[in-house]
Protein backbone atom coordinates (compact mmCIF):
# COMPACT_ATOMS: atom_id res chain seq x y z
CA UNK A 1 131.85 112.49 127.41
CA UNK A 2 129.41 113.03 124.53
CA UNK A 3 127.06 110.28 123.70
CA UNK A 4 124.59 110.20 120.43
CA UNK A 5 121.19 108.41 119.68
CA UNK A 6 118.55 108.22 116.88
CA UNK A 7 115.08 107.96 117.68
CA UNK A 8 112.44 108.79 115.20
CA UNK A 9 108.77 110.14 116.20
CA UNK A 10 105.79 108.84 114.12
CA UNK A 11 102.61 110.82 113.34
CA UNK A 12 102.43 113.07 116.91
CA UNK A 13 104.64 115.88 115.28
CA UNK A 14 102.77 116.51 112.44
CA UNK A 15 101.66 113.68 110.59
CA UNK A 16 104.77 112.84 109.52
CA UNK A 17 108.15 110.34 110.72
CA UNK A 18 110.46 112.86 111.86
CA UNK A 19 114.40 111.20 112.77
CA UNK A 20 115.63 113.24 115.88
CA UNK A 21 119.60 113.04 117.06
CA UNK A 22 120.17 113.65 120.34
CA UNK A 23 123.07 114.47 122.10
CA UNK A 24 123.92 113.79 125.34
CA UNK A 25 127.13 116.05 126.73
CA UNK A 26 128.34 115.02 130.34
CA UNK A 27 126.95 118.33 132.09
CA UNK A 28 129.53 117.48 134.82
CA UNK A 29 131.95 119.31 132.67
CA UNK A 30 129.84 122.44 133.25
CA UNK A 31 129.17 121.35 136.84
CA UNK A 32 125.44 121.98 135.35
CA UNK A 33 122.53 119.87 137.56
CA UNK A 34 119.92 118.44 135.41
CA UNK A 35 116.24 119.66 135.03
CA UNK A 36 114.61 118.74 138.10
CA UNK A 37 111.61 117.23 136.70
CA UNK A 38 113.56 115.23 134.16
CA UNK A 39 111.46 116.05 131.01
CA UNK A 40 113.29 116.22 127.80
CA UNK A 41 112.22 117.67 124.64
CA UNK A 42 112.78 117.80 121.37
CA UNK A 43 112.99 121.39 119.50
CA UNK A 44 109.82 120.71 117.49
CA UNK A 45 108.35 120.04 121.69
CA UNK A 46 110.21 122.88 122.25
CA UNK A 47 108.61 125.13 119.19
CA UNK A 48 105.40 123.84 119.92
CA UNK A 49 105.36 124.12 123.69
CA UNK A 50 106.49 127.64 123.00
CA UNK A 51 104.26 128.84 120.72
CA UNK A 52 101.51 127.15 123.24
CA UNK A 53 102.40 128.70 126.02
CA UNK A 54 103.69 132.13 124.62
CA UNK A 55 102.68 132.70 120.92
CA UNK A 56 99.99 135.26 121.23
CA UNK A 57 101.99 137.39 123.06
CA UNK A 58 104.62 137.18 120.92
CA UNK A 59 102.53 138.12 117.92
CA UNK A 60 101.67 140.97 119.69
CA UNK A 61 104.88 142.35 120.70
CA UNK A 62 105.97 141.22 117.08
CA UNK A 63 109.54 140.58 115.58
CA UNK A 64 111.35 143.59 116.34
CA UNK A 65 110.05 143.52 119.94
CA UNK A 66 110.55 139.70 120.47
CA UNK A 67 114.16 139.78 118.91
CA UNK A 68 115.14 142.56 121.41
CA UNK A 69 114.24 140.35 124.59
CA UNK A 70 116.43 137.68 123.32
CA UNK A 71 119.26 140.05 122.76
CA UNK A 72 118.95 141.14 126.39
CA UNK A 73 118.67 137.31 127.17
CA UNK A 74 121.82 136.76 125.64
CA UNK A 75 123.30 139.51 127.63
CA UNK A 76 122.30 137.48 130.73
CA UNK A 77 124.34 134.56 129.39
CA UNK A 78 127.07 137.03 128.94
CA UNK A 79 126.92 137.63 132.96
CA UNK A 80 126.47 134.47 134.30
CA UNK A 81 129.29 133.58 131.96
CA UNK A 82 131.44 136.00 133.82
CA UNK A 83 129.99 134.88 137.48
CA UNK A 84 130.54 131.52 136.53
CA UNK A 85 127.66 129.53 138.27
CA UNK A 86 126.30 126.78 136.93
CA UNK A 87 122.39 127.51 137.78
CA UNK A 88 122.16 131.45 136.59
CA UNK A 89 124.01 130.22 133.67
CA UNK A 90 121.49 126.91 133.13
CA UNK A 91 118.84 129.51 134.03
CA UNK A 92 119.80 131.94 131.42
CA UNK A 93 120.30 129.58 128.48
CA UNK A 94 117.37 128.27 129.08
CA UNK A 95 115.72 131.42 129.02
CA UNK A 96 118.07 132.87 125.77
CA UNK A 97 116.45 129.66 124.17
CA UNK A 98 113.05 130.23 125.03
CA UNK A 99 113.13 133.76 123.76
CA UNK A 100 115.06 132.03 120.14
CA UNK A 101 112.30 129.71 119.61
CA UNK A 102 109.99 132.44 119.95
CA UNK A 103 111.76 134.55 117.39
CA UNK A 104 112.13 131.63 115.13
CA UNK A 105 108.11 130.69 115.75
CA UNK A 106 107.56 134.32 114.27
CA UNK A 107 109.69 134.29 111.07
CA UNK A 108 108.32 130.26 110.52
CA UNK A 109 111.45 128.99 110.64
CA UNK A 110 111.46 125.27 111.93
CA UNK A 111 114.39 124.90 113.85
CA UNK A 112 114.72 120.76 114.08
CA UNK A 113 115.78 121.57 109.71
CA UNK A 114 117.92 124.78 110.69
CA UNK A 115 119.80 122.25 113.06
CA UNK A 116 119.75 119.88 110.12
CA UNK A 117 122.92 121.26 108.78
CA UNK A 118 124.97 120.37 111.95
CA UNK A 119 123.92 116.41 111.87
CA UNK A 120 126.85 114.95 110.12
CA UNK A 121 128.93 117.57 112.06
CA UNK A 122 130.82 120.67 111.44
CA UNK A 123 128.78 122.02 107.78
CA UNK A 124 132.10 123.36 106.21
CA UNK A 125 134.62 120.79 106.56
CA UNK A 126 132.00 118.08 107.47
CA UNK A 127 134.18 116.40 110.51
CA UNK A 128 133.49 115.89 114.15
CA UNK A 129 135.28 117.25 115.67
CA UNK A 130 135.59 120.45 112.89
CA UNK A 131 139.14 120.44 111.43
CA UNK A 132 138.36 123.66 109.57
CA UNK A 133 141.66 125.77 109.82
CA UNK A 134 141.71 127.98 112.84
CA UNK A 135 138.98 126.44 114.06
């Protein structure tokens, strides 16, 4: 089950009204628990939080360096994928994610408008579900 809401922030991101979809997949597909403390964010949270918490040592390490880590992040997906269980695999997204947002924090790319292109669905055929030919 897949469920979708609006909800626009006012002036605490920036000064500006920013419209935010979210989408809600049933994680009991993925037999995936939820966070424990039940905070949400948004990826401009996410960016910020991350470039908070992290963003120094990023710029230090630099692009090159910072890109690498999320490589090898991905490659921890990659396993868990294989070992199929649900909380390595939560654990490593979440982690693959964290190390993407830093990357993107680097280059200035805002990824809220990168995800822009996917909010009316699949960006080549513009369906959802995608009916692009094989798929």
């Amino acid at each position: 089950m897949m469920r979708t809401t609006m909800r626009t922030h006012g002036p605490e991101l920036g000064g500006r009204p920013v419209t935010v979809r979210i989408v809600v997949v049933d994680k009991e597909m993925f037999h995936v628990k939820p966070s424990e403390t039940g905070v949400r964010l948004s990826l401009a949270e996410l960016q910020a939080r991350i470039e908070a918490t992290f963003g120094e040592r990023d710029r230090t390490r630099g692009v090159d360096g910072t890109f690498r880590w999320w490589v090898e992040e991905v490659g921890e997906v990659a396993k868990a994928l294989r070992r199929r269980d649900p909380g390595e695999l939560e654990h490593e997204l979440g982690d693959a994610l964290a190390w993407l947002t830093s990357v993107a924090n680097l280059v200035g790319v805002d990824l809220e408008r990168a995800a822009e292109r996917f909010a009316d669905g699949c960006p080549r055929c513009g369906r959802s579900p995608c009916d692009c030919p094989g798929g």
